[in-house]
C-alpha atoms as a PDB file:
ATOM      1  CA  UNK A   1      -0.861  33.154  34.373  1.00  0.00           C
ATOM      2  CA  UNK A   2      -1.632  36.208  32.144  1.00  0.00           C
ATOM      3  CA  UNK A   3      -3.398  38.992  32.981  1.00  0.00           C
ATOM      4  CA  UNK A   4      -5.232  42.349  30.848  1.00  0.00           C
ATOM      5  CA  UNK A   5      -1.872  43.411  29.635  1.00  0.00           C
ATOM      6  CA  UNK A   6      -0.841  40.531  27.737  1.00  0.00           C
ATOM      7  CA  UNK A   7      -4.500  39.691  26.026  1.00  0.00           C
ATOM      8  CA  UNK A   8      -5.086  41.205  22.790  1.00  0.00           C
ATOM      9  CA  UNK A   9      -8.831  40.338  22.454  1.00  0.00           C
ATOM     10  CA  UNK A  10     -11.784  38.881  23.446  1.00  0.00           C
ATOM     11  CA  UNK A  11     -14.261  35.764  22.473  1.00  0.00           C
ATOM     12  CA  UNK A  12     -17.517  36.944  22.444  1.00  0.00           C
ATOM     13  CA  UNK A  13     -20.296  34.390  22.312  1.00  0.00           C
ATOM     14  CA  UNK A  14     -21.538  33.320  19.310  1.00  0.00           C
ATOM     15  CA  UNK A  15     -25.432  33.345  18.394  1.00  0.00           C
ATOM     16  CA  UNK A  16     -25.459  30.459  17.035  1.00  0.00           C
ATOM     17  CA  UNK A  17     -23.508  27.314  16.443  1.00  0.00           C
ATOM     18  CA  UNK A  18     -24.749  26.502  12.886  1.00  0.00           C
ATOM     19  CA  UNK A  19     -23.845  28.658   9.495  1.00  0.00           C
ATOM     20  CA  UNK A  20     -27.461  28.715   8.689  1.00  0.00           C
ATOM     21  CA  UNK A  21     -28.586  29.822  11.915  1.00  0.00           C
ATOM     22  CA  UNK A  22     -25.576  32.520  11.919  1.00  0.00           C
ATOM     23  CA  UNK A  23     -27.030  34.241   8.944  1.00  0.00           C
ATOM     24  CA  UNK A  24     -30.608  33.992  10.640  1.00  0.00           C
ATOM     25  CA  UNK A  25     -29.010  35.812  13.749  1.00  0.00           C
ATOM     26  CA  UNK A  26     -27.595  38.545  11.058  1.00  0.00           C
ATOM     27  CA  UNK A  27     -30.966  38.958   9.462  1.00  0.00           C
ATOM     28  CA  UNK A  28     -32.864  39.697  12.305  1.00  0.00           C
ATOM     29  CA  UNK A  29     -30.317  41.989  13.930  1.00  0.00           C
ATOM     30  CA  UNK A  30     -30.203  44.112  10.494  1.00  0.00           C
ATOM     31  CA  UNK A  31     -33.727  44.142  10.194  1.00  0.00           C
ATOM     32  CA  UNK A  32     -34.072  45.120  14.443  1.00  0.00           C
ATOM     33  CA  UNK A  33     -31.039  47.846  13.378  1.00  0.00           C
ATOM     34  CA  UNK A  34     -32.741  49.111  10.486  1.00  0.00           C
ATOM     35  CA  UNK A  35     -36.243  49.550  12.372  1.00  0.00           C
ATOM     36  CA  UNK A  36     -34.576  51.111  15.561  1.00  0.00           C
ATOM     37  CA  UNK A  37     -33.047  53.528  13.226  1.00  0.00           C
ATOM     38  CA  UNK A  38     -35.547  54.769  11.532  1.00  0.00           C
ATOM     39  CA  UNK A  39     -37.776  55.334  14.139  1.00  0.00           C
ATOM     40  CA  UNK A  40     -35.883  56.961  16.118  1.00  0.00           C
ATOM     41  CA  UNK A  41     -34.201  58.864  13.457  1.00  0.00           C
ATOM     42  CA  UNK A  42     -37.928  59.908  12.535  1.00  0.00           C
ATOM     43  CA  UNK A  43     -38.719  61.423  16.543  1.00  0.00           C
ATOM     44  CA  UNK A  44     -34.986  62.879  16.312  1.00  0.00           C
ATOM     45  CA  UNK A  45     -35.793  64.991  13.330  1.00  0.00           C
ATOM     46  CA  UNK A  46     -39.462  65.228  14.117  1.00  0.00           C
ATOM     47  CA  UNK A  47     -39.104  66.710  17.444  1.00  0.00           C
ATOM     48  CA  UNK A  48     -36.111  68.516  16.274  1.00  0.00           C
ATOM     49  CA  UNK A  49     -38.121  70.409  13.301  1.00  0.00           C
ATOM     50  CA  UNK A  50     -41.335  70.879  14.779  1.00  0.00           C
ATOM     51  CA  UNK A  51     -41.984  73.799  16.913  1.00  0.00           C
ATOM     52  CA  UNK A  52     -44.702  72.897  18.644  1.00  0.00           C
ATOM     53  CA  UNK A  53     -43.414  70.022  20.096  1.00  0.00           C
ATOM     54  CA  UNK A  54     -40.356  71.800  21.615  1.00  0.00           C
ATOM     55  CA  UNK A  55     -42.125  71.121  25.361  1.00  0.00           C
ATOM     56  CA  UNK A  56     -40.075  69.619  27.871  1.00  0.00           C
ATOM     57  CA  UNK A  57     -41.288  66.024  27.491  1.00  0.00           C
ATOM     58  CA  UNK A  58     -40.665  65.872  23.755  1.00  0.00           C
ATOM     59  CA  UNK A  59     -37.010  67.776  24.406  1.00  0.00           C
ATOM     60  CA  UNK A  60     -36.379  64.570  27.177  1.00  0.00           C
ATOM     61  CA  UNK A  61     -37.801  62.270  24.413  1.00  0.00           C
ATOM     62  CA  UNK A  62     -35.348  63.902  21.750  1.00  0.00           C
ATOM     63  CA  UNK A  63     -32.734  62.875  24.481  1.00  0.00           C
ATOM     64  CA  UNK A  64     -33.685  59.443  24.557  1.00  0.00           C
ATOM     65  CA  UNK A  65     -34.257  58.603  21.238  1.00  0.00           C
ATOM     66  CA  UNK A  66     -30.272  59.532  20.935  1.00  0.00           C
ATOM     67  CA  UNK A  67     -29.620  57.325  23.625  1.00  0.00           C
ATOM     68  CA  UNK A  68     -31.641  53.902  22.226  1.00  0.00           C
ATOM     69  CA  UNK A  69     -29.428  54.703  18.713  1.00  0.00           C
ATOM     70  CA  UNK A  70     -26.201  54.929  20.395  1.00  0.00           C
ATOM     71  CA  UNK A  71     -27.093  51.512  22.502  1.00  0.00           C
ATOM     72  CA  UNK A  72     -27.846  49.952  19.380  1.00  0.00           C
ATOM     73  CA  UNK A  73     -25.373  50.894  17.365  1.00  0.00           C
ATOM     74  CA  UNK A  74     -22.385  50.292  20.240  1.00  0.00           C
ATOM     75  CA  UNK A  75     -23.528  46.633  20.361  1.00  0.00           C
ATOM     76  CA  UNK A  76     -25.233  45.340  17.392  1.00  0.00           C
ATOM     77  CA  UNK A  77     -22.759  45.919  14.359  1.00  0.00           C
ATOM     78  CA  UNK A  78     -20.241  43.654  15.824  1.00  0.00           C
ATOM     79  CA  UNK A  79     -22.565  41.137  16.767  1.00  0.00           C
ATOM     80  CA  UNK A  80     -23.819  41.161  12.959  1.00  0.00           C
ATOM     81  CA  UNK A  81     -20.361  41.321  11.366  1.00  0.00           C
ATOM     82  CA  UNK A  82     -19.184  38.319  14.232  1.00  0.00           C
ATOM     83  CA  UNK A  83     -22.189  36.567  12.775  1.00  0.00           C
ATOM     84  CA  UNK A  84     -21.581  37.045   8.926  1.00  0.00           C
ATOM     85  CA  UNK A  85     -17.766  36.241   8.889  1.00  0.00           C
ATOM     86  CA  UNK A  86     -18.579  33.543  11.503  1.00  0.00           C
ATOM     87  CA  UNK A  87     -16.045  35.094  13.833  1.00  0.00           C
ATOM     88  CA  UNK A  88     -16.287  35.655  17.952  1.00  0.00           C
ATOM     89  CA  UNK A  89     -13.558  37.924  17.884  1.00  0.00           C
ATOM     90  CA  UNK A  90     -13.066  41.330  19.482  1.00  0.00           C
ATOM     91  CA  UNK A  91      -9.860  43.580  19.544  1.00  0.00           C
ATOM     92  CA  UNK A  92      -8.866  44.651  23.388  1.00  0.00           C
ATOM     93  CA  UNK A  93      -9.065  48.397  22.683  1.00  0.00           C
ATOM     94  CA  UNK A  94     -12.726  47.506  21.243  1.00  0.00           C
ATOM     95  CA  UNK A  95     -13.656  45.890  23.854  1.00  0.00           C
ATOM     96  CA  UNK A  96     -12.926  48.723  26.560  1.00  0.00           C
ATOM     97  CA  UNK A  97     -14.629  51.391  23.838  1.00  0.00           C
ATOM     98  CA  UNK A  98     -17.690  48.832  23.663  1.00  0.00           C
ATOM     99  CA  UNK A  99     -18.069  48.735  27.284  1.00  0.00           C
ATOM    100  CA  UNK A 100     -17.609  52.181  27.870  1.00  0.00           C
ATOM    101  CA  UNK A 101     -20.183  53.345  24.858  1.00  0.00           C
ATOM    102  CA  UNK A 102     -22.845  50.398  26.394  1.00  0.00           C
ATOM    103  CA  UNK A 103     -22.503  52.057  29.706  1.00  0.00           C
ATOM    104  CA  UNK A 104     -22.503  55.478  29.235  1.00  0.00           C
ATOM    105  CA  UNK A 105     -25.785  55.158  26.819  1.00  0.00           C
ATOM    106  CA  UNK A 106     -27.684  52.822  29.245  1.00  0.00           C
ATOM    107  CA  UNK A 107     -26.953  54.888  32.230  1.00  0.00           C
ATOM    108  CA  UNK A 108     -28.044  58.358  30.281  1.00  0.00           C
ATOM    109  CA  UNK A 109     -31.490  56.260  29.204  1.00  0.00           C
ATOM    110  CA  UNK A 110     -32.273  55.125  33.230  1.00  0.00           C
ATOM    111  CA  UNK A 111     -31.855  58.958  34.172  1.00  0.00           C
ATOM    112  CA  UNK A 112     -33.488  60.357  31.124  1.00  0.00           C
ATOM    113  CA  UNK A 113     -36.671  57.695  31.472  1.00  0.00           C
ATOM    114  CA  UNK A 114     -36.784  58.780  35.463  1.00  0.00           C
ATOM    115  CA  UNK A 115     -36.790  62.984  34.773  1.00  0.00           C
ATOM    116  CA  UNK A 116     -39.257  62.038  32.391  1.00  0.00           C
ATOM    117  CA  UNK A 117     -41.272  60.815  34.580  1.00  0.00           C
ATOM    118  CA  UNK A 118     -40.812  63.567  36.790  1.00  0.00           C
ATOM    119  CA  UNK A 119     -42.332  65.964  33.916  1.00  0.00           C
ATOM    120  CA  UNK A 120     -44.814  63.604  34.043  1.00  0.00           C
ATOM    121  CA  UNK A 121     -45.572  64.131  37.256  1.00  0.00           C
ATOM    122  CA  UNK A 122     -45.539  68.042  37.637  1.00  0.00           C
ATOM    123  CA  UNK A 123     -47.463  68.205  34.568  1.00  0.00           C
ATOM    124  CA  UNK A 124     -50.374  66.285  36.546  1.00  0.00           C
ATOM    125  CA  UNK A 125     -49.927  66.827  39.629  1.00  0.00           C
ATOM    126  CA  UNK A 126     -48.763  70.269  40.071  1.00  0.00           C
ATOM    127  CA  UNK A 127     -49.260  71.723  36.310  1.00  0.00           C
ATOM    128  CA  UNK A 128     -49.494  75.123  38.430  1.00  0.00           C
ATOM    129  CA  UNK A 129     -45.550  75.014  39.100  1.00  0.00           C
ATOM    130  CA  UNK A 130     -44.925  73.754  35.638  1.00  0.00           C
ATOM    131  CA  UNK A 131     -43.234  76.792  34.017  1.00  0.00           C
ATOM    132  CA  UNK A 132     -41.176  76.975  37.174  1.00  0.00           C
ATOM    133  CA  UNK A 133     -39.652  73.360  37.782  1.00  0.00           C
ATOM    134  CA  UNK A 134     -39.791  72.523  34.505  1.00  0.00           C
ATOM    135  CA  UNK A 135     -38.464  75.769  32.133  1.00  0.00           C
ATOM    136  CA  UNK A 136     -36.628  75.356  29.565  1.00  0.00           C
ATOM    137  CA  UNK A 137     -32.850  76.262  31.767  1.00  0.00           C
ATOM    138  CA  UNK A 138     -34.060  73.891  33.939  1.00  0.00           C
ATOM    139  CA  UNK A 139     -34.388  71.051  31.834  1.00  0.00           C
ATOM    140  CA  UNK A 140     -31.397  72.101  30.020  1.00  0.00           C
ATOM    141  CA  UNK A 141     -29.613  71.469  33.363  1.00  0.00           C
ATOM    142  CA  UNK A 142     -31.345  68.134  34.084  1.00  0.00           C
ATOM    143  CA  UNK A 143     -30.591  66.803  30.351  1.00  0.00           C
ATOM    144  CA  UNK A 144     -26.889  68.182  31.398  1.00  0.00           C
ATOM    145  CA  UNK A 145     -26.583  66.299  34.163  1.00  0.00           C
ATOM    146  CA  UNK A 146     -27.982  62.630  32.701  1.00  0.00           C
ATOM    147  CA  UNK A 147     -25.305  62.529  30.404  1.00  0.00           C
ATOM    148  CA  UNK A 148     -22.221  64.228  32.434  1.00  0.00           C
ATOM    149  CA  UNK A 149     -23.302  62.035  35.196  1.00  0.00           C
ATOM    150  CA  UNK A 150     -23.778  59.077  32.832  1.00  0.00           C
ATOM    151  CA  UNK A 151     -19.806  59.942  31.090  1.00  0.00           C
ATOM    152  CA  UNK A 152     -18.054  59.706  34.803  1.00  0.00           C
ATOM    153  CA  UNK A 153     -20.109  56.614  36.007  1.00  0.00           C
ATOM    154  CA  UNK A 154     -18.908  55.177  32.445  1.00  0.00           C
ATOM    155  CA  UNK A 155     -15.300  55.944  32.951  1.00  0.00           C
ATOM    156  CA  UNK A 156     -15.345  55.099  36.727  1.00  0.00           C
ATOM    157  CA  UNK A 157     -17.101  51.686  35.882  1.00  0.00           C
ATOM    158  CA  UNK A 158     -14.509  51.017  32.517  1.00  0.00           C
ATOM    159  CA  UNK A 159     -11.287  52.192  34.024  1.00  0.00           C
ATOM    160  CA  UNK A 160     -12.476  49.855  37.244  1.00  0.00           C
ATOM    161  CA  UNK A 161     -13.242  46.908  35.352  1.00  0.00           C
ATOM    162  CA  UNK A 162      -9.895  47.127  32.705  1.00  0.00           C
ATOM    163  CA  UNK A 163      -7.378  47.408  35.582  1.00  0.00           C
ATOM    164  CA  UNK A 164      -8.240  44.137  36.993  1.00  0.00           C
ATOM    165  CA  UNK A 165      -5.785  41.331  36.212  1.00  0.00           C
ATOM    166  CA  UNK A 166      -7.528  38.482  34.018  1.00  0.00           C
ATOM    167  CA  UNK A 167      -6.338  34.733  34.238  1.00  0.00           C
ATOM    168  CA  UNK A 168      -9.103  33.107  33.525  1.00  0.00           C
ATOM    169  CA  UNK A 169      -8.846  32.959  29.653  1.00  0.00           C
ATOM    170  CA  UNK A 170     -10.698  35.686  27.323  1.00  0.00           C
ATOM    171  CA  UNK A 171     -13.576  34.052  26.341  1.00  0.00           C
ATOM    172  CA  UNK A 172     -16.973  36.029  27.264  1.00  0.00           C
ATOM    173  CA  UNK A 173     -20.421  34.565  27.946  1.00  0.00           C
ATOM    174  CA  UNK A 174     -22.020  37.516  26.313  1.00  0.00           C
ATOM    175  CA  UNK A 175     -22.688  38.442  22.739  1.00  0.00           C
ATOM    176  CA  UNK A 176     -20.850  42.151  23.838  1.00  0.00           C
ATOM    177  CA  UNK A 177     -18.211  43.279  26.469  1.00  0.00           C
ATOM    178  CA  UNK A 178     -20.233  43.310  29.782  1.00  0.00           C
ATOM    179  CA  UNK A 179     -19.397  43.973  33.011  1.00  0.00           C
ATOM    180  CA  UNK A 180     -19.828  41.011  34.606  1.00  0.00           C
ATOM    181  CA  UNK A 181     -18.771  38.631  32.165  1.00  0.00           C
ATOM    182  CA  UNK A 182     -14.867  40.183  32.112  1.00  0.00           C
ATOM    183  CA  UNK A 183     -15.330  40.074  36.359  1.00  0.00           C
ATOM    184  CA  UNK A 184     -15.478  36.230  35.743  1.00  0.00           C
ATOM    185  CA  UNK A 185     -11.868  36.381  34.067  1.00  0.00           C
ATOM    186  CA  UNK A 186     -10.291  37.846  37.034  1.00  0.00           C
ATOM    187  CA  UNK A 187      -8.466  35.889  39.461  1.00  0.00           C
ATOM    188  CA  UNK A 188      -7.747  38.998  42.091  1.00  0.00           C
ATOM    189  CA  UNK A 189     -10.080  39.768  44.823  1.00  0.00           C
ATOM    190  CA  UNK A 190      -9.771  43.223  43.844  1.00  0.00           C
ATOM    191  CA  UNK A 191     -12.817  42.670  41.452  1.00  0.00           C
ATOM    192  CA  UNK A 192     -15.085  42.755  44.802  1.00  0.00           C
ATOM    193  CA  UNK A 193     -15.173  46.586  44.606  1.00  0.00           C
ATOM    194  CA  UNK A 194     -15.915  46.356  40.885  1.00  0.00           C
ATOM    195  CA  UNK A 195     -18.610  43.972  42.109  1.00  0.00           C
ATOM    196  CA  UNK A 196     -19.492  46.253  44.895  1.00  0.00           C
ATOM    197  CA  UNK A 197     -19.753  49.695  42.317  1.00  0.00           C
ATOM    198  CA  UNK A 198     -21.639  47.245  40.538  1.00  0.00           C
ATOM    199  CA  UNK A 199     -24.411  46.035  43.141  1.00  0.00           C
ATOM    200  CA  UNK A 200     -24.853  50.222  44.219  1.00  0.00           C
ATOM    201  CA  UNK A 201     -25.481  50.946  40.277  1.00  0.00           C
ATOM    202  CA  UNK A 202     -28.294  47.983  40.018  1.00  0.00           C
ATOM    203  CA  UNK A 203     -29.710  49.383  43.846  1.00  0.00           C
ATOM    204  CA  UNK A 204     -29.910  53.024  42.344  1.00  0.00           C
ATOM    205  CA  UNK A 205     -31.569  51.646  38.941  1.00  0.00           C
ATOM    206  CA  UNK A 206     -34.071  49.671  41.164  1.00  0.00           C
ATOM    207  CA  UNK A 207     -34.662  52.764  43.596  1.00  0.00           C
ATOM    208  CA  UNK A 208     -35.556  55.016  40.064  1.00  0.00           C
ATOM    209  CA  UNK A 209     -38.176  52.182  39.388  1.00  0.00           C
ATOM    210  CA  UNK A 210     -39.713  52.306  42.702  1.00  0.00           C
ATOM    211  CA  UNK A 211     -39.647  56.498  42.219  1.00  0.00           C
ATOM    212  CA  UNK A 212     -40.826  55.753  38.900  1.00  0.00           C
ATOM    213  CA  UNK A 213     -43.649  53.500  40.183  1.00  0.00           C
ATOM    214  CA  UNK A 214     -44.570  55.966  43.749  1.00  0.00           C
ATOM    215  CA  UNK A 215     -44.862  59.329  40.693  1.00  0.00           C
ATOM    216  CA  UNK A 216     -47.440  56.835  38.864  1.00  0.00           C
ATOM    217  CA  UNK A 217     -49.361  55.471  41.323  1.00  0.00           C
ATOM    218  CA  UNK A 218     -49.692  59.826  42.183  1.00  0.00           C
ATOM    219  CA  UNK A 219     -50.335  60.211  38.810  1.00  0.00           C
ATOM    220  CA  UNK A 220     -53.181  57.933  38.316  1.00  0.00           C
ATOM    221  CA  UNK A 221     -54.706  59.094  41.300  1.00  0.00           C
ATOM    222  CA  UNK A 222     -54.578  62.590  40.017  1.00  0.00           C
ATOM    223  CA  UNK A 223     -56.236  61.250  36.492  1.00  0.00           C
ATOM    224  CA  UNK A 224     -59.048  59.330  38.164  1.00  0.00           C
ATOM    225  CA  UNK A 225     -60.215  62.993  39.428  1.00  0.00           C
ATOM    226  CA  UNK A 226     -60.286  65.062  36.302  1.00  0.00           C
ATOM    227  CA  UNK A 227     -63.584  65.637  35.811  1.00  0.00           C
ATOM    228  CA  UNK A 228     -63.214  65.363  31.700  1.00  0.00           C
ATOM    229  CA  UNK A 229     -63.637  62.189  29.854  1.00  0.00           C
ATOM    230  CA  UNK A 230     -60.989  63.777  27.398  1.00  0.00           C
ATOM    231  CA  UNK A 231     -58.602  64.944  30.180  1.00  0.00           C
ATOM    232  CA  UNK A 232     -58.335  61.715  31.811  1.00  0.00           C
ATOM    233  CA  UNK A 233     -57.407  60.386  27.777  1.00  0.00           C
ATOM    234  CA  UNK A 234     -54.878  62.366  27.110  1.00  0.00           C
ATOM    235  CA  UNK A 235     -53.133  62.019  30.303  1.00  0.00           C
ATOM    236  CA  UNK A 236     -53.119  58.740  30.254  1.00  0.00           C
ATOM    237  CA  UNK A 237     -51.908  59.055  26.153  1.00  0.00           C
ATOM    238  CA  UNK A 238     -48.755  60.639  27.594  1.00  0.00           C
ATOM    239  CA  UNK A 239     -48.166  58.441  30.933  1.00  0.00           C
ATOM    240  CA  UNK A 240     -49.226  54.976  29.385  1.00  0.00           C
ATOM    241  CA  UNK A 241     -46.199  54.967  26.633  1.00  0.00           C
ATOM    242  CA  UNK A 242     -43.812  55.836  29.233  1.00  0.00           C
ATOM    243  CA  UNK A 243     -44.890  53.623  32.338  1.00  0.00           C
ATOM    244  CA  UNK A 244     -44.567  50.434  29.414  1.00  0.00           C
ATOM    245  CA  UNK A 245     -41.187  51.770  28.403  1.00  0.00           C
ATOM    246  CA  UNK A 246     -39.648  52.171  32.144  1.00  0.00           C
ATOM    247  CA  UNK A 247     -41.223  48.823  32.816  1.00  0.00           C
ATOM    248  CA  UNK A 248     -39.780  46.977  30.169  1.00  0.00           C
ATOM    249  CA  UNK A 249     -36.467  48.650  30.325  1.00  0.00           C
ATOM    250  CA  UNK A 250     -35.608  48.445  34.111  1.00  0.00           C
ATOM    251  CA  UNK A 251     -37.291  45.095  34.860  1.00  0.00           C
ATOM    252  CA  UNK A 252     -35.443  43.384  32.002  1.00  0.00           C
ATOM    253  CA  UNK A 253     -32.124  45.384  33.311  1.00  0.00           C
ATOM    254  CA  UNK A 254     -32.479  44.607  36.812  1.00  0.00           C
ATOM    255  CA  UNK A 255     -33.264  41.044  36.456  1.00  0.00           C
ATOM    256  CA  UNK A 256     -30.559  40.262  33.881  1.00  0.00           C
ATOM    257  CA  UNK A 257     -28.504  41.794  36.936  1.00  0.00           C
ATOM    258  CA  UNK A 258     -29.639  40.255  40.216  1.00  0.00           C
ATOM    259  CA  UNK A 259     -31.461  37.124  39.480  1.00  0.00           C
ATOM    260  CA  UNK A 260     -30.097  34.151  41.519  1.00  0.00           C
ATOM    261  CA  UNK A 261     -27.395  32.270  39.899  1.00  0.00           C
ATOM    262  CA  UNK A 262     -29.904  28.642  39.908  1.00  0.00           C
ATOM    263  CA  UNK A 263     -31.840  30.848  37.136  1.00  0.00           C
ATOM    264  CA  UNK A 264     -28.622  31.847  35.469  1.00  0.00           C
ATOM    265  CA  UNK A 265     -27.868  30.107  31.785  1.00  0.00           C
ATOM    266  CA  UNK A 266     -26.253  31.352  28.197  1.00  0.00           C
ATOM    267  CA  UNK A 267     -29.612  31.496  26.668  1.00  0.00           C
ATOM    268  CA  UNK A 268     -31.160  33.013  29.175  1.00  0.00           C
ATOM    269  CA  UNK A 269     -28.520  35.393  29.625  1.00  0.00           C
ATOM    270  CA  UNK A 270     -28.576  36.256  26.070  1.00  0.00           C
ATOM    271  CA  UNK A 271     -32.246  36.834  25.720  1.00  0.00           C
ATOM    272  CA  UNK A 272     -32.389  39.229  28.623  1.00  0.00           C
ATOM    273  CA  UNK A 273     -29.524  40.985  27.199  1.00  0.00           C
ATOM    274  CA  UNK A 274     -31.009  41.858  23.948  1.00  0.00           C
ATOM    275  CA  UNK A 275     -34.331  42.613  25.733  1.00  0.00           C
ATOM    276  CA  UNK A 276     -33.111  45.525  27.014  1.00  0.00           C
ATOM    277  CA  UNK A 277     -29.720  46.348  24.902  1.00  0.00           C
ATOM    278  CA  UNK A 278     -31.667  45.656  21.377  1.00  0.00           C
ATOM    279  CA  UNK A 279     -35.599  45.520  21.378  1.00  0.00           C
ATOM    280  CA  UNK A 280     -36.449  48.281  24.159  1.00  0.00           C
ATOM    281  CA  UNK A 281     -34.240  50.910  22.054  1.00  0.00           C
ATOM    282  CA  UNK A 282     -36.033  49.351  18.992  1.00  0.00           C
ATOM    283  CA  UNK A 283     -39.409  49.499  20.466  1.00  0.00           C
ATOM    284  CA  UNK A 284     -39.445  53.410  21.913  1.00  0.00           C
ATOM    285  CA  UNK A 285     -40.661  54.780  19.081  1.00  0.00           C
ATOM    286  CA  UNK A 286     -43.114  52.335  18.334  1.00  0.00           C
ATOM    287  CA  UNK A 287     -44.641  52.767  21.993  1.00  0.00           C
ATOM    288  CA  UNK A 288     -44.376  56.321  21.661  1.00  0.00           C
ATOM    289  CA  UNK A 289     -45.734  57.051  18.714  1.00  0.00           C
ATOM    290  CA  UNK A 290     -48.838  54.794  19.024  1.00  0.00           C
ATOM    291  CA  UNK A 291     -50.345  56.455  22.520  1.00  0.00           C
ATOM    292  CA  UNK A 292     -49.097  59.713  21.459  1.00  0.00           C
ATOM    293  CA  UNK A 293     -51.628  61.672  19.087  1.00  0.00           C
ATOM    294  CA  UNK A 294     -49.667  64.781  18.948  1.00  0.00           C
ATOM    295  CA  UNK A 295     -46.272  62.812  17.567  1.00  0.00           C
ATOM    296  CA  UNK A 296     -47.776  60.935  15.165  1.00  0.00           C
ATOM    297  CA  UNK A 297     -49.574  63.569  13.500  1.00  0.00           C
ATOM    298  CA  UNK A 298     -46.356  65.383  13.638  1.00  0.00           C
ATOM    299  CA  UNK A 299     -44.123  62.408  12.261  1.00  0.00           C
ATOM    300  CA  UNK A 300     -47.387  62.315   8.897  1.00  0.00           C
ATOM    301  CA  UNK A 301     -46.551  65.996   8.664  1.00  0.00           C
ATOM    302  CA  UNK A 302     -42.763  65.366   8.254  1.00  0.00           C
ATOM    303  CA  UNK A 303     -43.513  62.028   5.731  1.00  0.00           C
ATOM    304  CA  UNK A 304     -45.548  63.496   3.956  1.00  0.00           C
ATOM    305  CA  UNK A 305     -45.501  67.030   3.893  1.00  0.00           C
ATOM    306  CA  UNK A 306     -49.099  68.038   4.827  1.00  0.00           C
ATOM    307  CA  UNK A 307     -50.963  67.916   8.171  1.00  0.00           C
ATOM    308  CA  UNK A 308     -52.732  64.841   8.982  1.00  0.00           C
ATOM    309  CA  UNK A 309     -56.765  65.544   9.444  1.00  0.00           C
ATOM    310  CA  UNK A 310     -58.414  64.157  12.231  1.00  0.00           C
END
């Protein structure tokens, strides 16, 4: 039997079984690649240049634009170079960096999209304590935290998953090195704690949805109040783009994760996988910038050079 030491790479699962369809796959990743780059290049260097917007939900926005680009790029480029040189190969070493990179970057987005949602919240429901819970040390701290927290559960999770011994071949039923598809290749009943880190991650994602979905259901409540046609607007501007985001994000996640294993198939594995791994990183700035009235004029300005006029 061999085990991690003596494998030099992985099989990752082609997109396609047909040349034609290969090159279809490698379109439509570039073109998904080439969108989720520039839009979130565009809030990166929007947010970063205009002063105005340097408020604590466009700073947490900043933060998550750099997390949908590293998502993207960690998976994506090897899936479109496996497609063009019709190849399912992946080095070892890759592999682990892969797996750490996909981790650390999702993990950083589920805490980012939940303290956003928190700003959300204070800025509603208690916009007297804003300056206090939300200044700008304070969300220094809480950006701080997403992504030191989001580095150790990487490690923890990669070094976990790499020191199990493998046995059952290398061949992966995933387009990129996931979690649970190298837990399949192990043949020691060590990879129950893996399993068991595992099934505490998914419960924590699924307890920042239901936090996510007990701040909006205050939110809303505190909207339907405001006395001002235009108040009630531009709350729900703000708090509409990031409810759609969350839901698509964590529901896609969270399913791909703990659906029963009757629903469980390549294809359907696949397409959940590049919901959330490709098209919500992809889609952020779309969703953003369309509710959001204050980025979009900003994003003309930088285009174009002069304000937009309303």
């Amino acid at each position: 039997m061999s085990n991690s030491s003596s494998i030099s790479h992985f099989l990752l699962l082609p997109l396609a079984d047909t040349r034609q369809l290969q090159l279809l796959h490698f379109c439509l990743f570039l073109g998904i690649s080439l969108a989720a780059l520039l839009g979130n290049g565009l809030v990166i260097s929007t947010v970063a240049c205009g002063h105005h917007l340097h408020s604590p939900m466009f700073f947490f926005l900043l933060h998550l634009a750099l997390t949908d680009l590293g998502s993207i790029l960690t998976t994506v480029p090897k899936a479109m170079h496996n497609s063009l040189w019709d190849t399912s190969n992946i080095s070892y070493t890759g592999c682990v960096a892969q797996l750490f990179l996909f981790v650390f970057f999702i993990s950083a987005e589920v805490s980012l999209l939940t303290i956003m949602c928190y700003d959300r919240y204070v800025s509603i429901c208690k916009p007297l304590h804003y300056g206090t819970l939300l200044g700008s040390r304070a969300c220094a701290h809480m950006a701080a935290a997403a992504w030191a927290s989001a580095f150790v559960y990487s490690l923890l999770h990669t070094a976990n998953t790499f020191s199990l011994p493998l046995c059952q071949g290398n061949a992966l039923g995933q387009y990129f090195c996931e979690i649970p598809q190298i837990l399949k290749l192990s043949c020691s009943p060590s990879y129950l704690r893996e399993v068991g880190l595992l099934a505490v991650s998914i419960y924590f994602a699924s307890g920042c949805f239901v936090f996510v979905v007990f701040s909006y259901v205050q939110i809303f409540r505190a909207v339907l109040r405001f006395p001002s046609e235009q108040g009630r607007h531009k709350a729900f501007s703000t708090c509409l783009p990031h409810l759609a985001v969350v839901s698509l994000f964590l529901s896609t996640a969270i399913f791909a994760h703990l659906k029963p294993l009757t629903f469980s198939s390549p294809s359907l594995d696949l397409a959940l996988s590049v919901l959330y791994s490709v098209m919500c990183p992809a889609l952020n700035p779309l969703i953003y910038s369309l509710r959001n009235q204050e980025l979009k004029a900003a994003v003309w300005t930088l285009i174009t050079g002069r304000s937009q006029k309303h």
